[in-house]
C-alpha atoms as a PDB file:
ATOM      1  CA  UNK A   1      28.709  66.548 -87.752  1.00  0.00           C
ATOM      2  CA  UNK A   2      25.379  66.894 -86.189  1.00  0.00           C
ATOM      3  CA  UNK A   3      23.653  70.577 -87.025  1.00  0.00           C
ATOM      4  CA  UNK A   4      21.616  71.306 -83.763  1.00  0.00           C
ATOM      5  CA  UNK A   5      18.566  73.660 -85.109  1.00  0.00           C
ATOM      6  CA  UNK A   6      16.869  76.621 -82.802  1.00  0.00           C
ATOM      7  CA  UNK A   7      13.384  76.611 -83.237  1.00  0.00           C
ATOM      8  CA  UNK A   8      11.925  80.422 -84.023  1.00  0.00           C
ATOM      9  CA  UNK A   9       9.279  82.350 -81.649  1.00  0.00           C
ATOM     10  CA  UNK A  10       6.293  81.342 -83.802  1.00  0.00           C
ATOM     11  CA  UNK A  11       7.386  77.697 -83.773  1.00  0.00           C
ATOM     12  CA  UNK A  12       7.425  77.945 -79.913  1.00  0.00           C
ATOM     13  CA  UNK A  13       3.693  79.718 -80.047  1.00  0.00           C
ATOM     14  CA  UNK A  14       2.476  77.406 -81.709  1.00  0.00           C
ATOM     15  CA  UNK A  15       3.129  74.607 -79.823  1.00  0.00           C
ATOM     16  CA  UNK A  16       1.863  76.246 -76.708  1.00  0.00           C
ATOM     17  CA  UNK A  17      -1.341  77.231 -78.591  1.00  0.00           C
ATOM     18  CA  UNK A  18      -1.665  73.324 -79.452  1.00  0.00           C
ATOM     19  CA  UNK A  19      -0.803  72.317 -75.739  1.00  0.00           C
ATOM     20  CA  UNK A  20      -3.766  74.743 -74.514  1.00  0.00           C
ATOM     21  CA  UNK A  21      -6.089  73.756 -77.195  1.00  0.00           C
ATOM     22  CA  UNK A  22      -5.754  70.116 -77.324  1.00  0.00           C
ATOM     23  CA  UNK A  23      -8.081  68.488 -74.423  1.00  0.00           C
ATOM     24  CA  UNK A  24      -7.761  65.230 -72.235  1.00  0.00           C
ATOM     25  CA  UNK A  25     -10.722  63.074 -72.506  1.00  0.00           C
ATOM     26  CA  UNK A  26     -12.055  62.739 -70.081  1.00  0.00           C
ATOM     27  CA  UNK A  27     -13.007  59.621 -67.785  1.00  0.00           C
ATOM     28  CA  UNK A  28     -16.033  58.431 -66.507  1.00  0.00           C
ATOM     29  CA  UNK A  29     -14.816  58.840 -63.062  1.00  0.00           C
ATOM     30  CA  UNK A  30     -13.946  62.284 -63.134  1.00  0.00           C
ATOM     31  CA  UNK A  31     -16.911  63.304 -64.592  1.00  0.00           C
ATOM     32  CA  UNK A  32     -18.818  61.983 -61.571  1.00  0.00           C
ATOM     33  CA  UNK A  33     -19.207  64.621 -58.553  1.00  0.00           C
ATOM     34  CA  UNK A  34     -16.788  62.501 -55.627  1.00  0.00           C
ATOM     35  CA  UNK A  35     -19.803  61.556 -53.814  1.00  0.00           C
ATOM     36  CA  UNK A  36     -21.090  59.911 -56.271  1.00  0.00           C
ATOM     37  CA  UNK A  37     -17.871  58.397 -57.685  1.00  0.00           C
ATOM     38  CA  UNK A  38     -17.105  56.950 -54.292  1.00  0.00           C
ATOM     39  CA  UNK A  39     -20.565  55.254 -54.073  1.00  0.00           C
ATOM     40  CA  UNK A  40     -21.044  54.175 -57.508  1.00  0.00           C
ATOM     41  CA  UNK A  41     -24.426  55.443 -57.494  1.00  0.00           C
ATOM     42  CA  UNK A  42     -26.164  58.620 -58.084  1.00  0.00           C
ATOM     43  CA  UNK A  43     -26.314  60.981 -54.111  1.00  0.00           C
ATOM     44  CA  UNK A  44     -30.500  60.730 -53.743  1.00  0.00           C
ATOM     45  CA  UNK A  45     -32.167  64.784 -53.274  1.00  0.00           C
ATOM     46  CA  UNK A  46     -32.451  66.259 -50.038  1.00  0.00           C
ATOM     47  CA  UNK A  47     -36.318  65.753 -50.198  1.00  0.00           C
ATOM     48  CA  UNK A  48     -35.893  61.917 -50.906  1.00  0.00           C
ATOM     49  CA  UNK A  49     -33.596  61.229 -48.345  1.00  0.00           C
ATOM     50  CA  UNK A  50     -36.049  63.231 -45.411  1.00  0.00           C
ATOM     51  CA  UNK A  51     -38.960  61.597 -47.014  1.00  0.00           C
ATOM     52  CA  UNK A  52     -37.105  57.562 -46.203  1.00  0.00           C
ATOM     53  CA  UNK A  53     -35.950  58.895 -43.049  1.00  0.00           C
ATOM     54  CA  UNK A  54     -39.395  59.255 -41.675  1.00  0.00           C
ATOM     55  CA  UNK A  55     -40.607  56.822 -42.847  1.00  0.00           C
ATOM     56  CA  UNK A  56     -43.118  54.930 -40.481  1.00  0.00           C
ATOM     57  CA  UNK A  57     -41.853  52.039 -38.565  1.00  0.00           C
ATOM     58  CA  UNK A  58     -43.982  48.856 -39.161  1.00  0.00           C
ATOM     59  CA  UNK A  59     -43.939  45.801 -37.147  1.00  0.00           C
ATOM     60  CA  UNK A  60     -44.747  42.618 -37.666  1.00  0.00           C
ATOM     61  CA  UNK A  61     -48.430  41.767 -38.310  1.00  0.00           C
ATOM     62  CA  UNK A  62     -50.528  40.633 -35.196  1.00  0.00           C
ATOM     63  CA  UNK A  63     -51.223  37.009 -35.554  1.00  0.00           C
ATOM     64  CA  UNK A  64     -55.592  36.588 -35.649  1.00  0.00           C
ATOM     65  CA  UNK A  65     -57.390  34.794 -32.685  1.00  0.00           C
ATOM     66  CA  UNK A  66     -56.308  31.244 -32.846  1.00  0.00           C
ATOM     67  CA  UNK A  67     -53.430  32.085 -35.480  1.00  0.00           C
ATOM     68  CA  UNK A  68     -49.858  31.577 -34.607  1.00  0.00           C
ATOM     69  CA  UNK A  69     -49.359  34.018 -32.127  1.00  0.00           C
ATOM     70  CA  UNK A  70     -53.069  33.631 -30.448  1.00  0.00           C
ATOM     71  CA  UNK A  71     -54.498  31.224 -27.751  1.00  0.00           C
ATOM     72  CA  UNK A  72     -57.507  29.479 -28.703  1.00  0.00           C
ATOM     73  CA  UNK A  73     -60.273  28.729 -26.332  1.00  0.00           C
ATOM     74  CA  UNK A  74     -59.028  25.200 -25.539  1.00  0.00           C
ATOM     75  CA  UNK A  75     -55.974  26.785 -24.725  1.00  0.00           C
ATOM     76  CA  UNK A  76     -56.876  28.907 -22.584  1.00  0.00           C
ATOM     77  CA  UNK A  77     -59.293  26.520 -20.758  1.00  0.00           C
ATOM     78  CA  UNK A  78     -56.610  23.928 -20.356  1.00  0.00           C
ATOM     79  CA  UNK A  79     -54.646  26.425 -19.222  1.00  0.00           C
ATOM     80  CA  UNK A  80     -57.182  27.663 -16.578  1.00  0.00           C
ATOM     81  CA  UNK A  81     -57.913  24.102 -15.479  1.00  0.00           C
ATOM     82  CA  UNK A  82     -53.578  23.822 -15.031  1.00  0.00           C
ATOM     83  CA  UNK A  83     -53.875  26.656 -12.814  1.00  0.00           C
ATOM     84  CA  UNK A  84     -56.679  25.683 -10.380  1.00  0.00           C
ATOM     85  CA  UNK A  85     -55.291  22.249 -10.300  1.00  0.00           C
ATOM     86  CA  UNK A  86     -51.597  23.377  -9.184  1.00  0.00           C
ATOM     87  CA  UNK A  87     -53.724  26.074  -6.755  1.00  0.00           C
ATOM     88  CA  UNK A  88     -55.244  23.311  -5.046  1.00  0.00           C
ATOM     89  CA  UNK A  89     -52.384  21.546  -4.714  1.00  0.00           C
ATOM     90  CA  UNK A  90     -50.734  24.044  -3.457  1.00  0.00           C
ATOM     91  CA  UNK A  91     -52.833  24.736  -0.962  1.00  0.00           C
ATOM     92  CA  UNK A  92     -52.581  21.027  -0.052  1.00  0.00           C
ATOM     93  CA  UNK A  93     -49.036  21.290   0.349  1.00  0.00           C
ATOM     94  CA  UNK A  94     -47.698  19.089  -2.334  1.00  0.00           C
ATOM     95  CA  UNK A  95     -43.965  19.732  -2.981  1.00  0.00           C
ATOM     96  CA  UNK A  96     -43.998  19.860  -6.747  1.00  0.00           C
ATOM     97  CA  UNK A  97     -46.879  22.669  -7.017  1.00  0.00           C
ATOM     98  CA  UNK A  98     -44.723  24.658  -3.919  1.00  0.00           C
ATOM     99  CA  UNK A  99     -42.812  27.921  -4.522  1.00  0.00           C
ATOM    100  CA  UNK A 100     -38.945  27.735  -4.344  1.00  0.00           C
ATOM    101  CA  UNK A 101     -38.987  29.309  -0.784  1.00  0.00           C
ATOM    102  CA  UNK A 102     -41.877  26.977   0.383  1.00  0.00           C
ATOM    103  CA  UNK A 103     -40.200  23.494  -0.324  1.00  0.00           C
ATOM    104  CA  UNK A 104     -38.235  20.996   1.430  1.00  0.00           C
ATOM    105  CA  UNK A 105     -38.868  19.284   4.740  1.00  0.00           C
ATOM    106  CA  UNK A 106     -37.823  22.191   7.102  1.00  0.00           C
ATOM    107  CA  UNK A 107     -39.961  24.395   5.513  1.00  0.00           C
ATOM    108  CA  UNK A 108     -42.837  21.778   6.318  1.00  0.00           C
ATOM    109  CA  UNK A 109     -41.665  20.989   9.478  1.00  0.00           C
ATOM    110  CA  UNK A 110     -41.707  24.996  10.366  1.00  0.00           C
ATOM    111  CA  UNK A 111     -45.034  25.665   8.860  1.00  0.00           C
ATOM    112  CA  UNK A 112     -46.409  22.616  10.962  1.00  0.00           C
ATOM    113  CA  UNK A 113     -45.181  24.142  14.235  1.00  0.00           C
ATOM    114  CA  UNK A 114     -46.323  27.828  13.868  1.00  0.00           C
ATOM    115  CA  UNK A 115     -49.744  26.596  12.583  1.00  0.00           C
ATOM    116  CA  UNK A 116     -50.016  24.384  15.541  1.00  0.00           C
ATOM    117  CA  UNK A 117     -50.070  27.026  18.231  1.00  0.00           C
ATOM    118  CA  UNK A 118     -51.440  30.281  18.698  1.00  0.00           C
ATOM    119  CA  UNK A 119     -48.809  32.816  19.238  1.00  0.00           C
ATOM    120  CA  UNK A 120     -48.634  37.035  19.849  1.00  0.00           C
ATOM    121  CA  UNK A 121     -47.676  37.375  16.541  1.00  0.00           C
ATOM    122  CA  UNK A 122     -50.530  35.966  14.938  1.00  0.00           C
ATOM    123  CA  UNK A 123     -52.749  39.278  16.161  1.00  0.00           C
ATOM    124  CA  UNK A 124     -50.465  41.663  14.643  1.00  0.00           C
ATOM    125  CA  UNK A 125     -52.637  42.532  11.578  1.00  0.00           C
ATOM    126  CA  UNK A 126     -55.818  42.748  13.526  1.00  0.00           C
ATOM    127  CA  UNK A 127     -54.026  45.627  16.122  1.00  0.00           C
ATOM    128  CA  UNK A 128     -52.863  47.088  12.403  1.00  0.00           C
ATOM    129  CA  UNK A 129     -56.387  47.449  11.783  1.00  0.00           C
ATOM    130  CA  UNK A 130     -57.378  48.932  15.059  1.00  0.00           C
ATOM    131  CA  UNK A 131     -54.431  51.182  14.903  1.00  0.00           C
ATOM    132  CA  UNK A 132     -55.005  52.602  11.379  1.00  0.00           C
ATOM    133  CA  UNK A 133     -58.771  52.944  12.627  1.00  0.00           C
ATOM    134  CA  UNK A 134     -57.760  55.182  15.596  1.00  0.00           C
ATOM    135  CA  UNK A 135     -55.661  57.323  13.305  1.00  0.00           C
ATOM    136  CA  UNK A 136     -58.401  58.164  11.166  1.00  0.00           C
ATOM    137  CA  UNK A 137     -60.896  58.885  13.712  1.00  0.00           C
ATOM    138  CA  UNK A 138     -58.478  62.093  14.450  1.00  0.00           C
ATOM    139  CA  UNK A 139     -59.091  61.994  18.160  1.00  0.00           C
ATOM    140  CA  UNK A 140     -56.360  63.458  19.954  1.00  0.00           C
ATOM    141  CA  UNK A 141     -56.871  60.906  22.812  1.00  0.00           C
ATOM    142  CA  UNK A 142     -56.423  58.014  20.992  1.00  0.00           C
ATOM    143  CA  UNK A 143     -53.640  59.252  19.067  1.00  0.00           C
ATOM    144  CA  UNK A 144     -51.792  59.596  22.036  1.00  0.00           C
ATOM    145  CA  UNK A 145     -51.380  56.295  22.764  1.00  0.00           C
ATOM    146  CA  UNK A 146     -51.416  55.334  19.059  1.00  0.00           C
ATOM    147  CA  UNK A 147     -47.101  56.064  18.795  1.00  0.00           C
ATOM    148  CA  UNK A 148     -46.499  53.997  22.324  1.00  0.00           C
ATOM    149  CA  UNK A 149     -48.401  50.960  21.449  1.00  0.00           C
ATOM    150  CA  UNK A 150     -47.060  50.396  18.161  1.00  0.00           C
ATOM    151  CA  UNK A 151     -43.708  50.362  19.853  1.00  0.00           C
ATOM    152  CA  UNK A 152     -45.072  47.427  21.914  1.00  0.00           C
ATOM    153  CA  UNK A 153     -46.670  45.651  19.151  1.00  0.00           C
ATOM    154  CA  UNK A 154     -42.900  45.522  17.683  1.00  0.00           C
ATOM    155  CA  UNK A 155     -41.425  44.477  21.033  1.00  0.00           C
ATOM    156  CA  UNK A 156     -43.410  41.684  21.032  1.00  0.00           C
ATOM    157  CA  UNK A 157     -43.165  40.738  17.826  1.00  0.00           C
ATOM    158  CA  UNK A 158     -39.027  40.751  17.927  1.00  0.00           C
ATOM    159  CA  UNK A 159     -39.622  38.462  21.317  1.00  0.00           C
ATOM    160  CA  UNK A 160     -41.585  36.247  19.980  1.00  0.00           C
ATOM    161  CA  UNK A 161     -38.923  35.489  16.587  1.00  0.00           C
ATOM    162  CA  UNK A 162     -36.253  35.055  19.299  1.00  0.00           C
ATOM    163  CA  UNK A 163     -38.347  32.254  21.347  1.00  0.00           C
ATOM    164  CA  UNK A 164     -39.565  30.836  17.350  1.00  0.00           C
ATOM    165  CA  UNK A 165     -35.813  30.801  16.774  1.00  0.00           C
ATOM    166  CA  UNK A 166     -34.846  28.981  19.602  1.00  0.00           C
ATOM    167  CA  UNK A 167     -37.978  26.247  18.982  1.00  0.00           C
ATOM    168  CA  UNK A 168     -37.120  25.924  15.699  1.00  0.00           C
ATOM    169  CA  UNK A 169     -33.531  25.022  15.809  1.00  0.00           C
ATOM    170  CA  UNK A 170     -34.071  22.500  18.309  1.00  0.00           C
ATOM    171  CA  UNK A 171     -36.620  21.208  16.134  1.00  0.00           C
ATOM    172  CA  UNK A 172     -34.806  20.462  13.119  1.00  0.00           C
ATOM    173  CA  UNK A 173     -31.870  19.162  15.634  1.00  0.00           C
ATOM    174  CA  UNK A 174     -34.399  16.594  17.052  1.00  0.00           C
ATOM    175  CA  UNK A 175     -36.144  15.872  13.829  1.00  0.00           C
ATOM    176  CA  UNK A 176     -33.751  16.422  10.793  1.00  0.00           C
ATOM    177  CA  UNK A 177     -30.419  16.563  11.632  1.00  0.00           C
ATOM    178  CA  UNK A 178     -27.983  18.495   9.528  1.00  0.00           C
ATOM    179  CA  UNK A 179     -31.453  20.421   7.939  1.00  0.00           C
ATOM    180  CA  UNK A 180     -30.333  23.955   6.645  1.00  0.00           C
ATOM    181  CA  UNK A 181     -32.035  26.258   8.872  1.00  0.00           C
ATOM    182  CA  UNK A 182     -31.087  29.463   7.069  1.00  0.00           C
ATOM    183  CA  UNK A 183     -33.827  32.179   6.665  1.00  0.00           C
ATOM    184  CA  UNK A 184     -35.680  29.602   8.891  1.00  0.00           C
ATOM    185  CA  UNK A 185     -36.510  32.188  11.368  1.00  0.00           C
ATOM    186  CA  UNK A 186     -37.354  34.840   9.291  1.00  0.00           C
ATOM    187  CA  UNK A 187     -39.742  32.553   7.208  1.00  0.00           C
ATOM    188  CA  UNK A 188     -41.580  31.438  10.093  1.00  0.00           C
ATOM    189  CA  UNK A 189     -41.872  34.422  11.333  1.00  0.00           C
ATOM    190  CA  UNK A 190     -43.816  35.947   8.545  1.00  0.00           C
ATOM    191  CA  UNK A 191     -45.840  33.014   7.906  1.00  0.00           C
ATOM    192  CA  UNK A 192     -46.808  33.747  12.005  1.00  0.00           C
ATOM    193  CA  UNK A 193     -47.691  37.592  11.273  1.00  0.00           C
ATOM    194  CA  UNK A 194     -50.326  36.535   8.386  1.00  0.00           C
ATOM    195  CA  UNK A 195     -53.783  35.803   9.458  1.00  0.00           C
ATOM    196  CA  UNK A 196     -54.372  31.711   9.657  1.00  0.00           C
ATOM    197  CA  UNK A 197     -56.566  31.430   6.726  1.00  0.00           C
ATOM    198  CA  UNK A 198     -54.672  33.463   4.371  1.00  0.00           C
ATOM    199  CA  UNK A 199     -51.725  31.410   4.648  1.00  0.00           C
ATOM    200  CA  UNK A 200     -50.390  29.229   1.550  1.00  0.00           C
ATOM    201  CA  UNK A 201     -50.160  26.544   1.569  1.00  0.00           C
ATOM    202  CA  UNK A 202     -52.618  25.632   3.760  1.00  0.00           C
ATOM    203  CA  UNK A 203     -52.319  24.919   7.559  1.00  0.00           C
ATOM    204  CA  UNK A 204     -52.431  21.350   7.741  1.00  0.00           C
ATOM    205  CA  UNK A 205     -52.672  21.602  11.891  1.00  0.00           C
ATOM    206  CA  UNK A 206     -54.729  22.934  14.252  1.00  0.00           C
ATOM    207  CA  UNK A 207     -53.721  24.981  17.511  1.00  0.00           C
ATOM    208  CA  UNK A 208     -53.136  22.390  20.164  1.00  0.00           C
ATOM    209  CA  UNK A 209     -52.810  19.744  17.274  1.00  0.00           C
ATOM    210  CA  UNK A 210     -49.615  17.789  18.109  1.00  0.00           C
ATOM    211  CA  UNK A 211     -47.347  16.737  15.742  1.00  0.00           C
END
């Protein structure tokens, strides 16, 4: 028959004392503070981490004259010969040195008939002259009639796209049929307000030239 034995009150001490005074070792990991046991690496000081954050930002180095990333001077000459080549050709007219807006044989066809004829709107920056003249003179007489005459200057103008308008499209009907005429108006229009040689390309006709 099993003889179940009650341990005393200094039995029971002592065991305690054992539990309190017997330590875990302890691990690696929770040694570590968490920061640094999440990271695996040491948290850097407050000074170290301000000192990387402003650190300077450097690019990369500038290539030298004639390096990578420079021209040299027979680039840049060929370059400036490419330039007054396609200028001149431009100014001639030929299709492949033409801007976008400039191309196609409507275009031609409307730059032909403004630049064959000499029309209201072809004054319109020489009365802008006159005008800003008389408004700096600060005569009270001339700025009288400064206000009505630009008014007239813009009558004329819108007159004058109407009647190009009308021209043109019968034109292109006559001439090239099924040409796309959009912006036509518009286009010839301002190529009428500049002064005739400051337009690009080039007039190729005279006024009273036929063509």
């Amino acid at each position: 028959m099993p003889v179940f034995r009650r341990r005393s009150a200094g039995a029971t001490g002592e065991t305690a004392h054992d539990a309190e005074g017997t330590q875990k070792p302890e691990t690696p990991a929770e040694t570590r503070p968490p920061a640094e046991a999440g990271k695996g690496r040491p948290t850097p000081k407050r000074s170290e981490a301000e000192k990387r954050r402003y650190q300077p930002i450097t690019g990369p180095a500038r290539a030298g004259r004639g390096g990578a990333g420079g021209r040299t001077p027979e680039t840049r000459t060929r370059d400036r010969t490419e330039r007054a080549r396609r200028y001149d050709a431009m100014k001639r007219g030929e299709e492949w040195a033409l801007n976008p807006r400039d191309r196609g044989p409507v275009r031609g066809l409307a730059r032909d008939y403004v630049d064959s004829r000499r029309r209201p709107s072809e004054y319109y920056m020489y009365v802008l002259v006159l005008l800003l003249v008389a408004l700096l003179s600060r005569s009270k007489t001339l700025n009288t009639y400064v206000s009505p005459f630009v008014l007239v200057l813009i009558v004329v103008v819108a007159i004058d796209g109407i009647l190009m308008r009308r021209s043109l499209k019968r034109l292109v009907a006559e001439r090239l049929p099924g040409g796309d005429t959009k912006g036509l108006t518009v286009y010839a229009l301002m190529r009428a307000l500049q002064i005739r040689r400051f337009r690009m390309p080039a007039p190729r006709l005279h006024p009273g030239d036929k063509f």
